[in-house]
Protein backbone atom coordinates (compact mmCIF):
# COMPACT_ATOMS: atom_id res chain seq x y z
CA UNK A 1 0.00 0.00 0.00
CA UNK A 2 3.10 2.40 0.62
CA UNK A 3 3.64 2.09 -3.14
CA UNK A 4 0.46 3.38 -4.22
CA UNK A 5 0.18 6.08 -1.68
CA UNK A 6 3.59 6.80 -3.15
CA UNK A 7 1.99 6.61 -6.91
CA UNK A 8 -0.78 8.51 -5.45
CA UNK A 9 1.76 11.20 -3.79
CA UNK A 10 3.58 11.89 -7.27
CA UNK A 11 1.50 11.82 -9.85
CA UNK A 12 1.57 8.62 -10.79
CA UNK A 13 -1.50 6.65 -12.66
CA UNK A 14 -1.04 2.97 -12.30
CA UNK A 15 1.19 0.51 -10.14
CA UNK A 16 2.61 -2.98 -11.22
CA UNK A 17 3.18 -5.53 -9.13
CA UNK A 18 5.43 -8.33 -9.91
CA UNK A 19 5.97 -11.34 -7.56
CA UNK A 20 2.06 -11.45 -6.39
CA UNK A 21 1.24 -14.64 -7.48
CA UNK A 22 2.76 -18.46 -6.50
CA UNK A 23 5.46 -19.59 -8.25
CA UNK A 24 7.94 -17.49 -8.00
CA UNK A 25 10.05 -19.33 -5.39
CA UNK A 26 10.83 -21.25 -7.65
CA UNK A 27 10.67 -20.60 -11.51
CA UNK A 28 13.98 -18.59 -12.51
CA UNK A 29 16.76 -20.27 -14.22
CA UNK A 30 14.46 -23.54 -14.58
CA UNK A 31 13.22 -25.31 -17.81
CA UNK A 32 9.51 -26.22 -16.51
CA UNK A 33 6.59 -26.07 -18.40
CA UNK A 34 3.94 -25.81 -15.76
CA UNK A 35 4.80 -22.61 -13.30
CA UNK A 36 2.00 -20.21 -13.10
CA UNK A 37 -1.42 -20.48 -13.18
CA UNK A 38 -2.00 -16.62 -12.80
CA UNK A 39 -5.00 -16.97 -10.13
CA UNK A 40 -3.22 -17.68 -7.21
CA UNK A 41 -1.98 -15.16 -4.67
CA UNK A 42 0.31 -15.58 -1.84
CA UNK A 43 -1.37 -15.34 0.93
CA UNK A 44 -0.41 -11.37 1.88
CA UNK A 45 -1.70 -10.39 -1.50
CA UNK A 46 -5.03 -9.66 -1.36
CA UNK A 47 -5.62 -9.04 -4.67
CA UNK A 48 -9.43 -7.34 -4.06
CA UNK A 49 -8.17 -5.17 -1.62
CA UNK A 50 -5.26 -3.49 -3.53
CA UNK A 51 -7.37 -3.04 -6.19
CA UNK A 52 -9.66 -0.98 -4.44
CA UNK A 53 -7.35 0.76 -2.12
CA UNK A 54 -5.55 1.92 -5.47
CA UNK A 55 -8.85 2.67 -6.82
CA UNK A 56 -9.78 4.76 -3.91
CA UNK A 57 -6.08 6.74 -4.21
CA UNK A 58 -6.94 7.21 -7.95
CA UNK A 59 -4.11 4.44 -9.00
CA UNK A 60 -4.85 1.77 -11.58
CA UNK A 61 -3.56 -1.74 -10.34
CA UNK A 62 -1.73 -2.96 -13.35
CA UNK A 63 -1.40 -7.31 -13.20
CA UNK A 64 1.84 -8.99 -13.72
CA UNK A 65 1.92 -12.11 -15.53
CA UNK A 66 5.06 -13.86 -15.69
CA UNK A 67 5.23 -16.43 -18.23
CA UNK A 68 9.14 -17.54 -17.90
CA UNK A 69 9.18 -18.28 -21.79
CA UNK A 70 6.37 -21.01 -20.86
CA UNK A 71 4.11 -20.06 -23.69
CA UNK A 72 1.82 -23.11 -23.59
CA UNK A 73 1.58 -22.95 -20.02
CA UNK A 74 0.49 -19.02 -20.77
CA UNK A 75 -1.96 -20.18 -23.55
CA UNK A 76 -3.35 -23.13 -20.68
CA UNK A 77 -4.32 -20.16 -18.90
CA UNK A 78 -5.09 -17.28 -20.76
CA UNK A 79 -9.32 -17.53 -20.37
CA UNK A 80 -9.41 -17.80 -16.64
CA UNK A 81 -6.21 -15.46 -16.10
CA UNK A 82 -7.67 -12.60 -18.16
CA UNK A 83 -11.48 -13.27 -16.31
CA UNK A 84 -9.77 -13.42 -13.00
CA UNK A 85 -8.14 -9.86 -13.78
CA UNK A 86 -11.65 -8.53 -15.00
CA UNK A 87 -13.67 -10.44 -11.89
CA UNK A 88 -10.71 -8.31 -9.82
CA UNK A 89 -11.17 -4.90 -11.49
CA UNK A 90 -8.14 -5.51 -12.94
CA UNK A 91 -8.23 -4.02 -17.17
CA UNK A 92 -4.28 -4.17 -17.85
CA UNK A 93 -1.72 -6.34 -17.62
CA UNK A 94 2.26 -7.07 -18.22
CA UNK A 95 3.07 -10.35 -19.93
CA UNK A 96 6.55 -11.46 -20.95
C-alpha cells in the first residue's frame, strides 16, 4: 500500500506488481513447463483489496503475468487469467 500512496503522492497513474502470485520461489533459471497459473496469490496479496485501495487513491492496479518463456503454459491459462483480472477490477496487464 506504501507504493500506491507513493503513486498517489507523485502523480503517478497505475502501479505494477510483480511477484504477487505463487510460483515465483521457484521458476527462474528452470526449464519447466507448468509454473504459473496466474489466479493464485500468496497469501499477503489480497488481490481485491489493492485493487480498491488503489482505486480509492486514484491508481490503476496494473497485473503482472510472468510467463518464464512457458508459452503453452500461458496459452493453458489465458481464459481464466484474463477473467480473474476482469472479476478483480483488474483491465491491464504485463506479460513477458
Amino acid at each position: 500500500k506504501r507504493y500506491i500512496d507513493f503513486a498517489s503522492a507523485h502523480g503517478f497513474d497505475g502501479v505494477l506488481v510483480e511477484g504477487w502470485n505463487e510460483g515465483w520461489e521457484d521458476w527462474f533459471g528452470k526449464s519447466k513447463d507448468y509454473v504459473f497459473d496466474f489466479v493464485t496469490p500468496y497469501p499477503d496479496f489480497d488481490v481485491s483489496e489493492i485493487h480498491n485501495y488503489a482505486k480509492s487513491k486514484g491508481v490503476k492496479m496494473i497485473m503482472h503475468h510472468e510467463t518464464s518463456g512457458s508459452t503453452r503454459n500461458y496459452e493453458r491459462h489465458l481464459d481464466t487469467a484474463y477473467q480473474f483480472m476482469k472479476d478483480n477490477g483488474y483491465d491491464a496487464v504485463k506479460s513477458g
